[in-house]
Protein backbone atom coordinates (compact mmCIF):
# COMPACT_ATOMS: atom_id res chain seq x y z
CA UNK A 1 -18.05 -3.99 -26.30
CA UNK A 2 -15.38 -6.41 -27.46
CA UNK A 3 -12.19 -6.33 -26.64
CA UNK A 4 -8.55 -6.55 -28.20
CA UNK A 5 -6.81 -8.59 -26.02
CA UNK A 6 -3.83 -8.69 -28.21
CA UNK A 7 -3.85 -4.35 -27.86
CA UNK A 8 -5.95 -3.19 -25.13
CA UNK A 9 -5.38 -5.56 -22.63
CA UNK A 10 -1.68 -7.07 -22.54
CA UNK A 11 -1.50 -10.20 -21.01
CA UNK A 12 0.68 -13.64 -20.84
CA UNK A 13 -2.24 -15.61 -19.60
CA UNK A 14 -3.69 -16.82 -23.19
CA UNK A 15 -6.72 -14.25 -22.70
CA UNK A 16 -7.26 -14.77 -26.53
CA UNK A 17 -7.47 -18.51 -26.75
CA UNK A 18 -9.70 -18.57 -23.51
CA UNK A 19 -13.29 -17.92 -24.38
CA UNK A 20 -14.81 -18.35 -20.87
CA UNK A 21 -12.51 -16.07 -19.39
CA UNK A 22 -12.91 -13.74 -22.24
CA UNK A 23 -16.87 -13.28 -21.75
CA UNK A 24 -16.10 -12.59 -18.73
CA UNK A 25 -13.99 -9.88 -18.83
CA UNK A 26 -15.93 -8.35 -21.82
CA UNK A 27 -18.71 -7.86 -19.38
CA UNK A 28 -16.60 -6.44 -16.74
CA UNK A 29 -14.58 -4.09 -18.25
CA UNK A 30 -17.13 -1.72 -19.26
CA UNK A 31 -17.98 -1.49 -15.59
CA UNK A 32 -14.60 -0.95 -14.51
CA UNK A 33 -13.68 2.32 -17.17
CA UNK A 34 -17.31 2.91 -15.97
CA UNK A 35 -15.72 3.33 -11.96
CA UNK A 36 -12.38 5.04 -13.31
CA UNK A 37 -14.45 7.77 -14.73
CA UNK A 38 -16.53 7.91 -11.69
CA UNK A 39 -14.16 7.67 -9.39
CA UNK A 40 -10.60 8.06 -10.20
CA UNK A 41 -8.73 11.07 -10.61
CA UNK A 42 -11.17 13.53 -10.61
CA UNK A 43 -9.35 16.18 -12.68
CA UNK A 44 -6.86 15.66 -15.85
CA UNK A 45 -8.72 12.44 -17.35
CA UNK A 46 -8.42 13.55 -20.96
CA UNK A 47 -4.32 15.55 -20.29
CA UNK A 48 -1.33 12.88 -21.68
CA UNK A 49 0.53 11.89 -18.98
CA UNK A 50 4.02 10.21 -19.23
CA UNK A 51 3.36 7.18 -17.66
CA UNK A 52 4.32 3.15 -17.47
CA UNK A 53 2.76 0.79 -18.80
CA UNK A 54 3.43 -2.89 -18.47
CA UNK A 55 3.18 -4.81 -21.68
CA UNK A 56 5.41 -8.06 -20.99
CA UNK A 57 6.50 -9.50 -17.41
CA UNK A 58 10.47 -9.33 -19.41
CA UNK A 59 13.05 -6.48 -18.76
CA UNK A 60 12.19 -4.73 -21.89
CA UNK A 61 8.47 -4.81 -21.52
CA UNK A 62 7.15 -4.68 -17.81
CA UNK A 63 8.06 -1.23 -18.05
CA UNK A 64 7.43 0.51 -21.59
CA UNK A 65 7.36 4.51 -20.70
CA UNK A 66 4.99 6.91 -23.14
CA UNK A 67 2.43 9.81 -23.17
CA UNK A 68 -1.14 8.50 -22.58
CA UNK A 69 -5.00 9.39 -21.22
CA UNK A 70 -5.79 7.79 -18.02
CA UNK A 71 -8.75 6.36 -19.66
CA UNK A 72 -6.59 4.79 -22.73
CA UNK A 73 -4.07 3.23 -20.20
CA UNK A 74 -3.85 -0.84 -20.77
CA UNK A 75 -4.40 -2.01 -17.83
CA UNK A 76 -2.98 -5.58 -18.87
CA UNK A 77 -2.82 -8.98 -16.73
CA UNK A 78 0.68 -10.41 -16.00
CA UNK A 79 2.01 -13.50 -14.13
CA UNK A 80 5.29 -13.95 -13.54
CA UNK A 81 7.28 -16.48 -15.09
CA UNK A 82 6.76 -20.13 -13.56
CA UNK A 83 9.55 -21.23 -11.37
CA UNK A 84 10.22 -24.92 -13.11
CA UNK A 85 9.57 -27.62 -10.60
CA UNK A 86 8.41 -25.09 -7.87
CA UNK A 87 7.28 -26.91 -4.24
CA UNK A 88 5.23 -25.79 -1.78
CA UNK A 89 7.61 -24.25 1.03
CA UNK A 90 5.56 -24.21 4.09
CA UNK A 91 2.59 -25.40 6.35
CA UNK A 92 1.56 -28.94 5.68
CA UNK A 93 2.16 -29.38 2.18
CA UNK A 94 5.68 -28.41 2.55
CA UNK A 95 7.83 -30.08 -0.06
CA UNK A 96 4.81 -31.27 -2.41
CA UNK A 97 4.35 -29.34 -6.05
CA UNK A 98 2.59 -26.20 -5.95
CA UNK A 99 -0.98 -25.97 -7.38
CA UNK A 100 -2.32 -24.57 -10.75
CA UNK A 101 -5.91 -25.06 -9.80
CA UNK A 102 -7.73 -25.03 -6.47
CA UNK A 103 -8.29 -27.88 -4.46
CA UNK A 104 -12.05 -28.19 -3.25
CA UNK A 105 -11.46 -28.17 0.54
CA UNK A 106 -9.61 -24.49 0.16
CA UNK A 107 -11.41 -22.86 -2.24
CA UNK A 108 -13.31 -20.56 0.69
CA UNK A 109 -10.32 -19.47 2.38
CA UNK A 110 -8.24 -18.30 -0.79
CA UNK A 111 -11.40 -16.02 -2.52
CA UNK A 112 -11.29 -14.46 1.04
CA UNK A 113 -7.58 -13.67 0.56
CA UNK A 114 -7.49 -12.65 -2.98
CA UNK A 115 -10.92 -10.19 -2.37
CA UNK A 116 -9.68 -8.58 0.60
CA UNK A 117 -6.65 -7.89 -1.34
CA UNK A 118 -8.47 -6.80 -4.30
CA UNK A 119 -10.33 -4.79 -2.36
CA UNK A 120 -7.42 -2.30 -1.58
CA UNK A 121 -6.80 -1.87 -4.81
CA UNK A 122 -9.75 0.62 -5.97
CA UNK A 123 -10.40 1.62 -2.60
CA UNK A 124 -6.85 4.14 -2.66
CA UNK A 125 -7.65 5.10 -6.40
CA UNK A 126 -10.87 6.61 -4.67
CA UNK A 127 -8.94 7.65 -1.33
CA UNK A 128 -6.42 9.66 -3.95
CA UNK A 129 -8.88 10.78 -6.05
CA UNK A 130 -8.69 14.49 -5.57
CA UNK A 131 -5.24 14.76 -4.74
CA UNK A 132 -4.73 16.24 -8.59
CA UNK A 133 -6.60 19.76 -7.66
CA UNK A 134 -3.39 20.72 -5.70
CA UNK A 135 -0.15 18.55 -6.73
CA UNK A 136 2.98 20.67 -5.88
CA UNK A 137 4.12 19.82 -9.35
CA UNK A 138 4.16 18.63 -12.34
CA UNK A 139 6.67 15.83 -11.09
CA UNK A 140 4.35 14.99 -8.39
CA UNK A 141 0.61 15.02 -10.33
CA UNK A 142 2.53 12.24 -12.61
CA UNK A 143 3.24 10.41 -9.88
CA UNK A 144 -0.18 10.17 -8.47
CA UNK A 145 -1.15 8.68 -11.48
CA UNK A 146 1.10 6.43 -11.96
CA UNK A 147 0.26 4.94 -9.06
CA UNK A 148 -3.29 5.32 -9.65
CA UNK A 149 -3.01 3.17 -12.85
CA UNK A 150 -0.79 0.24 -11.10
CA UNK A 151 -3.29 0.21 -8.17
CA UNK A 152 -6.10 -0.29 -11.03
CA UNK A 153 -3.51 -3.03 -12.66
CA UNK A 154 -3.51 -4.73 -9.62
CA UNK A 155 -7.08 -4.71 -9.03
CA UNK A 156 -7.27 -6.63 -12.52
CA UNK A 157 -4.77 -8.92 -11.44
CA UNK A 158 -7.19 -9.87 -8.90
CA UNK A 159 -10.09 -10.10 -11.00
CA UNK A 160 -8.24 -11.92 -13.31
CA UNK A 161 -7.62 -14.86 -10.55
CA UNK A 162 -11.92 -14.10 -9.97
CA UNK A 163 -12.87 -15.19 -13.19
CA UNK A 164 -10.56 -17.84 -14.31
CA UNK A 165 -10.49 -19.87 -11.07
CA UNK A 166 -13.68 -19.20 -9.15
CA UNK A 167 -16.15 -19.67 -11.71
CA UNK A 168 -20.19 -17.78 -10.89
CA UNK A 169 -18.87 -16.85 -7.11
CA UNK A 170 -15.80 -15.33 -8.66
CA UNK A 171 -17.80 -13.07 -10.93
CA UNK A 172 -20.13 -12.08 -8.30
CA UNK A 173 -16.94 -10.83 -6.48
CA UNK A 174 -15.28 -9.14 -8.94
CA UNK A 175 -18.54 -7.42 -9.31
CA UNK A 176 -18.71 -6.52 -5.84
CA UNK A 177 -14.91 -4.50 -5.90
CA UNK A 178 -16.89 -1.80 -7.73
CA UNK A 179 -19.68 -1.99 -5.54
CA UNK A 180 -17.96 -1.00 -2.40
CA UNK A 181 -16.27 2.45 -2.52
CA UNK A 182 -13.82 3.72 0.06
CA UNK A 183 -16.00 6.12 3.18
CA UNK A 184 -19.52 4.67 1.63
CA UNK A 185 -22.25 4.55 4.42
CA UNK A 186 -23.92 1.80 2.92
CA UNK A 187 -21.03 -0.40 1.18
CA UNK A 188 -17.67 0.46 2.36
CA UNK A 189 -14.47 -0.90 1.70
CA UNK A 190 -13.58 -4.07 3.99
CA UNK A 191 -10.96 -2.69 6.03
CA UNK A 192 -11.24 0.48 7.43
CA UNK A 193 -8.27 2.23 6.86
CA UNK A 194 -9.58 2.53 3.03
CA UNK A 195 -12.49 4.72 3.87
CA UNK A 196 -10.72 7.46 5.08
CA UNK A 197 -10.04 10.07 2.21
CA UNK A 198 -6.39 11.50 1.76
CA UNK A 199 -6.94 14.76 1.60
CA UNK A 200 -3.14 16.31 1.41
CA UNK A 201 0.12 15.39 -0.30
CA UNK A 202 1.66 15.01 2.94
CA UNK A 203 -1.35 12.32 4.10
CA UNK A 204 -0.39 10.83 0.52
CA UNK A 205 3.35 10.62 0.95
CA UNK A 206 2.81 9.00 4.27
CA UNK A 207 0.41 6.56 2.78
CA UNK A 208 2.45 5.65 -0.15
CA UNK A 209 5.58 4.85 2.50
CA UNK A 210 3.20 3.03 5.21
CA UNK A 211 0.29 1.48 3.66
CA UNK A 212 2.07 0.79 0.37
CA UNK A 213 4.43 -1.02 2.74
CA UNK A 214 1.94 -2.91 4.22
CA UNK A 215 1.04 -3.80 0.54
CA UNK A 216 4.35 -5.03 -0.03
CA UNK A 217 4.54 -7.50 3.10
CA UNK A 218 1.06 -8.38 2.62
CA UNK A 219 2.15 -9.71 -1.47
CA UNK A 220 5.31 -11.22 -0.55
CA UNK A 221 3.13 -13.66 2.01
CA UNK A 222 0.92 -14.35 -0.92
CA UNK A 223 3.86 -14.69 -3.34
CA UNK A 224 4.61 -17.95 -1.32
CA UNK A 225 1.50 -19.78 -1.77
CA UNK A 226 1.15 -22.66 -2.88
CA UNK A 227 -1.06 -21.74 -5.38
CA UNK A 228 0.58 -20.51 -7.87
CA UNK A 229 -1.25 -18.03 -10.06
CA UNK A 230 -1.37 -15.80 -6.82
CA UNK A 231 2.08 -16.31 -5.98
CA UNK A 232 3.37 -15.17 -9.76
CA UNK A 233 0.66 -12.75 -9.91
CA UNK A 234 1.95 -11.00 -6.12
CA UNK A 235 5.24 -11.34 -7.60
CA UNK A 236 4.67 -9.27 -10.12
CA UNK A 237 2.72 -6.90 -8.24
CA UNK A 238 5.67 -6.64 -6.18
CA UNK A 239 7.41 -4.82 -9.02
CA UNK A 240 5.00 -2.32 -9.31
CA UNK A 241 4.59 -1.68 -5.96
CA UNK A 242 8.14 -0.80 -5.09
CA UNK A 243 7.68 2.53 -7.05
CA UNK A 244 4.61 2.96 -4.64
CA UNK A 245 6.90 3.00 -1.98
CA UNK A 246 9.78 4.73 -3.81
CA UNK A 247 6.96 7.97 -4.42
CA UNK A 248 6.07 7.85 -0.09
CA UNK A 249 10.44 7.79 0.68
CA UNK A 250 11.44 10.66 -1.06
CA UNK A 251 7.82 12.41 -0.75
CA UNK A 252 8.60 12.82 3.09
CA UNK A 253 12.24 12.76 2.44
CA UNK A 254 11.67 15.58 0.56
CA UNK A 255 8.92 17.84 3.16
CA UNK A 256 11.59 17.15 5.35
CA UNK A 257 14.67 18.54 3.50
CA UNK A 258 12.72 21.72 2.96
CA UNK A 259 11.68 21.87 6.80
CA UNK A 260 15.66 21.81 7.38
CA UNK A 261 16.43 24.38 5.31
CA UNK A 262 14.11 26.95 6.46
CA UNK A 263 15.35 25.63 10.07
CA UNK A 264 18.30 26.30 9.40
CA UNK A 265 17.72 29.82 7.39
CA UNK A 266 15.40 31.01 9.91
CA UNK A 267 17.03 29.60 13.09
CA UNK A 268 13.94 28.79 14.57
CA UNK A 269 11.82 25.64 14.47
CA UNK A 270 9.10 26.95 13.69
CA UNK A 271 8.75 27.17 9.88
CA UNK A 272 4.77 27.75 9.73
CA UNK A 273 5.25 31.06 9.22
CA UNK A 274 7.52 30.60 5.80
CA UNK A 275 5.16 27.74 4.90
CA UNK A 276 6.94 24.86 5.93
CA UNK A 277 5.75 22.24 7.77
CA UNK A 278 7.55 21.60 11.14
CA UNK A 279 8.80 18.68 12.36
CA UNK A 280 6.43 18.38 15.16
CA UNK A 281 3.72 17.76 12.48
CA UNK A 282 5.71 15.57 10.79
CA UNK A 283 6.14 13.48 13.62
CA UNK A 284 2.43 13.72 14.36
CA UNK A 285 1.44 12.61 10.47
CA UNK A 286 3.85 9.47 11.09
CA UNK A 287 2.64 8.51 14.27
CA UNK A 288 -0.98 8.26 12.83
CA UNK A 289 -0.06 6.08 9.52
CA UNK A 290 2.52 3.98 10.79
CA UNK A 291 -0.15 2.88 14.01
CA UNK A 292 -3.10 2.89 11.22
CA UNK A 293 -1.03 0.57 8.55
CA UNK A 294 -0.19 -1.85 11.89
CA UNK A 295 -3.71 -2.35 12.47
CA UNK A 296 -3.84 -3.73 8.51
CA UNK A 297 -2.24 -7.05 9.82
CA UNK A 298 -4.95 -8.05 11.90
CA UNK A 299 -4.86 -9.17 15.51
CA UNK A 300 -1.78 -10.31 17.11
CA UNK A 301 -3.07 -13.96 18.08
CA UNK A 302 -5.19 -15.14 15.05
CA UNK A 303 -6.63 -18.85 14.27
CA UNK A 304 -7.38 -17.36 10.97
CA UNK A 305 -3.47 -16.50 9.77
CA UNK A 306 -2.51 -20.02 11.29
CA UNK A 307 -5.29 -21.69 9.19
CA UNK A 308 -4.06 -19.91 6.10
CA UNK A 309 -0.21 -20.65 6.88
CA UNK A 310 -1.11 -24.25 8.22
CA UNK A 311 -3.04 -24.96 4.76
CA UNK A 312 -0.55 -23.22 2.65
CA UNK A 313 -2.45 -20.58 1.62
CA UNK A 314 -0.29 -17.61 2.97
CA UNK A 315 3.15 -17.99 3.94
CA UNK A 316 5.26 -15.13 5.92
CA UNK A 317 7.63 -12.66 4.61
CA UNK A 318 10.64 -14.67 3.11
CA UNK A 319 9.58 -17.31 3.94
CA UNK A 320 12.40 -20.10 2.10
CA UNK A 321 15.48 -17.77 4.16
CA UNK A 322 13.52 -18.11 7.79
CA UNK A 323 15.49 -20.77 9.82
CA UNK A 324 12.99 -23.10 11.18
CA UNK A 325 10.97 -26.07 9.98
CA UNK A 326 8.18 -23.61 8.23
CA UNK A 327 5.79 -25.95 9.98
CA UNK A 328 5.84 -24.06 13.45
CA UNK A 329 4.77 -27.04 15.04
CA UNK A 330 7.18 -26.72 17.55
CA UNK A 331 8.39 -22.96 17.84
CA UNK A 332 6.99 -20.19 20.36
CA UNK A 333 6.33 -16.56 20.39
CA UNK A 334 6.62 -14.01 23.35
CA UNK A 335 3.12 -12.18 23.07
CA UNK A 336 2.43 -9.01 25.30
CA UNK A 337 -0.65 -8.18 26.60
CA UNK A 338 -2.60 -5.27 29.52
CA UNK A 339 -4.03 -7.39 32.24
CA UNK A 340 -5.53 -5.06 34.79
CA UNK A 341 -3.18 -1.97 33.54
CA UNK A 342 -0.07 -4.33 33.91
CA UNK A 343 1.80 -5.25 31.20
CA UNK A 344 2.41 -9.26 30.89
CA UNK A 345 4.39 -11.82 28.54
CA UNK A 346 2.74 -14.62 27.34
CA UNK A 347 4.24 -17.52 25.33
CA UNK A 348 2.30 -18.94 22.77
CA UNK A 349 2.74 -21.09 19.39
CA UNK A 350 4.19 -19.24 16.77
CA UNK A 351 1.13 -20.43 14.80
CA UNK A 352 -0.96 -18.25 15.93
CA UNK A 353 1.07 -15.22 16.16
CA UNK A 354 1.76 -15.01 12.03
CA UNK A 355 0.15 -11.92 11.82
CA UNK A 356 2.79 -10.50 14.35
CA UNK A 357 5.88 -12.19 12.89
CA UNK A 358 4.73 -10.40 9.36
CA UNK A 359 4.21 -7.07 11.83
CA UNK A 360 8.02 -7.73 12.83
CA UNK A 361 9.33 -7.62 9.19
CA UNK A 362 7.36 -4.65 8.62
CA UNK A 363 8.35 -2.47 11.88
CA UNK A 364 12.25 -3.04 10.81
CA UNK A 365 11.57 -2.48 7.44
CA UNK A 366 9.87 0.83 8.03
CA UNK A 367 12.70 2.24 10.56
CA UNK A 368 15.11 2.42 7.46
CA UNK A 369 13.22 5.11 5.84
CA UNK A 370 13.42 7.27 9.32
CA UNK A 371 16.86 6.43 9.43
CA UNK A 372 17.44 8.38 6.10
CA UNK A 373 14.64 11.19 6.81
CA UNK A 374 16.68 11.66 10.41
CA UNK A 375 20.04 11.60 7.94
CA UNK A 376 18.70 14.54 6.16
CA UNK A 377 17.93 15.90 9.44
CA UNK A 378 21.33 15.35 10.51
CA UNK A 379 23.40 17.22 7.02
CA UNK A 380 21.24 20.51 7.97
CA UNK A 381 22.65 20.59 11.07
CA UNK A 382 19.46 20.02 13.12
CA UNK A 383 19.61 17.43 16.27
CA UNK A 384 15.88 16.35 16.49
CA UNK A 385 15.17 12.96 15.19
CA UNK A 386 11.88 11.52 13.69
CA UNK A 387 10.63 8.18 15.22
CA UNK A 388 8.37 5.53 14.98
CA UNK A 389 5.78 4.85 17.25
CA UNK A 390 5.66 2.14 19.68
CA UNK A 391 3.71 -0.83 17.94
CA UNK A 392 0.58 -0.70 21.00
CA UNK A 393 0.16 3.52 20.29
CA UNK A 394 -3.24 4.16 18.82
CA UNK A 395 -4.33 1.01 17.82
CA UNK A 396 -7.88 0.14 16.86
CA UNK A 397 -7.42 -3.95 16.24
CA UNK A 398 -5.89 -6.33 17.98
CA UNK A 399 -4.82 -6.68 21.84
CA UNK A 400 -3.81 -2.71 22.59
CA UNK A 401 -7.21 -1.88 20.48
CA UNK A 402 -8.33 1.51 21.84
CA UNK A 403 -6.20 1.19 24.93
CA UNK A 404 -4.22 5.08 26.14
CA UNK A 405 -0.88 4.03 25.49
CA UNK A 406 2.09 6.44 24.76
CA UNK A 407 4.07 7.09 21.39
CA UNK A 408 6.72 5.44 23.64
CA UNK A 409 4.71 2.50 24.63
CA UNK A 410 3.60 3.51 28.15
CA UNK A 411 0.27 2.68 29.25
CA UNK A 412 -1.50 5.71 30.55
CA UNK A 413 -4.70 6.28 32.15
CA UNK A 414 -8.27 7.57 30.04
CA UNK A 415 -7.52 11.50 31.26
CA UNK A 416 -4.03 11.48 30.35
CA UNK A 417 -4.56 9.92 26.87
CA UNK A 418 -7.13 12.52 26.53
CA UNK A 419 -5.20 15.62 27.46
CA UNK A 420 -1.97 14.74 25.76
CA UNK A 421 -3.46 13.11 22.61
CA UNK A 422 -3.46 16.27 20.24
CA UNK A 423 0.41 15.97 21.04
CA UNK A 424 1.05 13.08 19.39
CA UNK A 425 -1.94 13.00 16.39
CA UNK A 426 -2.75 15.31 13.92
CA UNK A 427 -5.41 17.92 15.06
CA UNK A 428 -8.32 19.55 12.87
CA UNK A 429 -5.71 22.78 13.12
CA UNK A 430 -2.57 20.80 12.10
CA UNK A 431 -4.87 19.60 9.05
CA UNK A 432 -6.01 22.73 8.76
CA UNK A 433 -2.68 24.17 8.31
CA UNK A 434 -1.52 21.41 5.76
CA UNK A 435 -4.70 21.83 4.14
CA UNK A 436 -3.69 25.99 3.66
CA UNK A 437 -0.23 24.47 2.01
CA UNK A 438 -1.80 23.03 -0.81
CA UNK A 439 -2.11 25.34 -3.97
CA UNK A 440 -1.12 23.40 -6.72
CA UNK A 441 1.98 24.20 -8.55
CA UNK A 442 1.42 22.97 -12.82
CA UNK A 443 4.47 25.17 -14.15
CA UNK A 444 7.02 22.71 -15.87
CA UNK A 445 9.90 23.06 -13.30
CA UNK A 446 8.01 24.97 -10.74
CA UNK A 447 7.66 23.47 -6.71
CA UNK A 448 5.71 24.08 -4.31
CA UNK A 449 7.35 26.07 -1.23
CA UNK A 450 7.14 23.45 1.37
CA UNK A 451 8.70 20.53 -0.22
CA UNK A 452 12.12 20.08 -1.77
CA UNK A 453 12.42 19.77 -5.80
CA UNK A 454 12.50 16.13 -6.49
CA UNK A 455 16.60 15.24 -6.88
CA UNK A 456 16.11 12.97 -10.14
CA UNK A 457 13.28 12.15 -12.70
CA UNK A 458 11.47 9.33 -14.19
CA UNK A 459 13.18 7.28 -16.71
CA UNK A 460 15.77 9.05 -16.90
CA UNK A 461 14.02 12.33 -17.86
CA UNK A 462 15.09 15.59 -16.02
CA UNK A 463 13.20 16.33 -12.93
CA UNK A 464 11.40 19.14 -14.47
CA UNK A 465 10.46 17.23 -17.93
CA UNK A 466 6.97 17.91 -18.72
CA UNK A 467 5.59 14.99 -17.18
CA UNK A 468 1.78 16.35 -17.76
CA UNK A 469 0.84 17.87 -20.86
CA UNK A 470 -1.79 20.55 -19.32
């Protein structure tokens, strides 16, 4: 099948003028539309949905709003614009000129980072993929598409670096992100949190606030490599993936509004029986994501994140504002670790502790949407607070892996984290319940009962524009 590259695929990477590149794709593409079918959204393919599409990496055209078929989106390839005279700005080629092509001695290292971040791409299209059967509105079933399409975008944007840079082993890879699908016994996805289906909106606003933040810090590392297809491509991604974030903020900003009201109209705190969801799930739903997206940054002491930074490849969350020599030859990092049930400080080179600098950023970054969920909390009068979890609770990589330790950071011993556990993590009856609240909701204006109505719409259209034709 040929393709249109001036129509179907929008692009500012000369797609037309490259003939390699365009064999290439003309082979893959099939395949992909091939997976969406397969595996995206399994309901509403052929319904026009008002979505965005990015047709130019300018103000006017990275986000052109219209009616179309998930099938018919353009999924189009964008870099953003080169920053003129743009030097490397950490690790050992600090200060020299970034690179358009890949040196030799690297060329390993970099297809690992740009696959394993490919890889997340498709693996939440299939994670989301039934969420349509029950959105609580019209508002929200747009939503899950849009960021269905983007995450598909982005998986082209990784492609795209696949094929033009990595030549045969590139197109072997690019063939092997629709080979693995997300909870496959015989070729999962590469990290584990993308196997695990999201079954409820509530899973998928918690999702699109933590793991779509872990998204975000793990692009604006890339964005400062110093090669510098990935870092325009991640910057662009980063536009994209702000709305990701934007749909997980006022998703649980909204459950929770509507768990204050009935709070408050009731006068009790338990809302299950007026179909709300109480607080105490809430808090149970966070603690799980926030611990699960933590684990996505990999071990706190890694040779691997120092090789990357040390070579350039991967550079830490804004990076040129950090106030050091962006070498860390010379700088330390207090590490904590169990030794025989005690807990003790090590200091180590910052070097190796990248991953948990990037884990830092994150953490703070994550308290600011509690601090406006517990603001909501506060206007409807009601004194309980939602929190995060300390970073060691129910981790499953790194130094804490699988070790009891308490929401609050205690450690505790194998009988207590057993007893108390269903406390603090969802249970097969709190996803039960959740599971009971979704009926989906497809009349223009209509919500569903345990969520608040969104406040304002998309592109300036009125929260209950008909953002599905059904």
């Amino acid at each position: 099948m040929k393709v249109n590259y001036r129509e179907r695929i929008p692009n500012n990477v000369n797609l037309s003028d490259d003939r390699r590149l365009q064999r290439a794709l003309e082979s893959w593409q099939p395949k992909f539309l091939d997976w969406w079918r397969d595996l995206g959204p399994a309901i509403f393919q052929e319904k026009d949905v008002y979505l965005r599409t990015a047709v130019d990496v300018g103000r006017e055209g990275w986000a052109v709003f219209d009616y179309v078929k998930l099938p018919e989106y353009r999924w189009g390839i964008f870099l953003a614009e080169p920053e003129p005279a743009r030097r490397v700005g950490f690790g050992e080629h600090l200060g020299q000129p970034v690179w358009s092509e890949i040196p030799g001695e690297y060329r390993t290292e970099l297809r690992r980072l740009i696959v394993i971040q490919g890889d997340t791409e498709p693996a939440s299209v299939e994670q989301q993929r039934q969420l349509g059967r029950t959105a609580p509105s019209l508002y929200d079933l747009r939503n899950v598409f849009q960021v269905n399409v983007e995450e598909g975008r982005h998986l082209w944007a990784m492609v795209y670096l696949l094929h033009a840079h990595f030549g045969r082993d590139g197109r072997e890879e690019a063939e092997a992100l629709l080979e693995r699908h997300a909870g496959d016994a015989e070729k999962p996805r590469i990290l584990e949190a993308f196997n695990v289906e999201t079954s409820d909106w509530l899973s998928f606003f918690m999702y699109t606030y933590f793991q779509d933040r872990d998204g975000k810090f793990q692009l604006a590392a890339l964005r400062e490599s110093a090669f510098d297809p990935l870092a325009r491509t991640c910057e662009f991604m980063l536009k994209e993936e702000a709305h990701h974030m934007f749909v997980g903020a006022t998703g649980v900003g909204r459950v929770v509004q509507r768990t204050a009201e009935l709070m408050r109209e009731h006068d009790t705190a338990d809302v299950r029986p007026y179909g709300g969801v109480d607080l105490h799930t809430i808090q149970k739903y966070i603690n799980f994501h926030f611990s699960v997206s933590l684990d996505l940054f990999g071990s706190e002491r890694s040779t691997n994140a120092a090789t990357y930074y040390s070579h350039s490849l991967k550079g830490r969350f804004q990076e040129p504002g950090r106030d050091d020599d962006h070498r860390l030859e010379s700088t330390t990092y207090h590490l904590h670790r169990l030794v025989d049930g005690q807990m003790v400080i090590e200091e180590v080179p910052a070097i190796l502790t990248v991953n948990e600098i990037l884990r830092d950023d994150y953490i703070g970054n994550c308290q600011e949407g509690l601090d406006r969920w517990n603001q909501v909390l506060a206007e409807h009068g009601v004194s309980e607070q939602l929190r995060l979890p300390h970073r060691r609770f129910n981790r499953k990589i790194g130094a804490f892996s699988s070790r009891p330790i308490s929401p609050d950071g205690g450690v505790l011993s194998e009988a207590e984290w057993t007893r108390r556990v269903g406390d603090w993590l969802p249970t097969e009856g709190d996803r039960a319940y959740i599971q009971s609240l979704m009926r989906p909701v497809y009349e223009r204006g209509k919500v569903a009962g345990w969520l608040a109505p969104p406040r304002i719409g998309i592109n300036g259209r009125p929260a209950d524009f008909e953002y599905v034709l059904l």
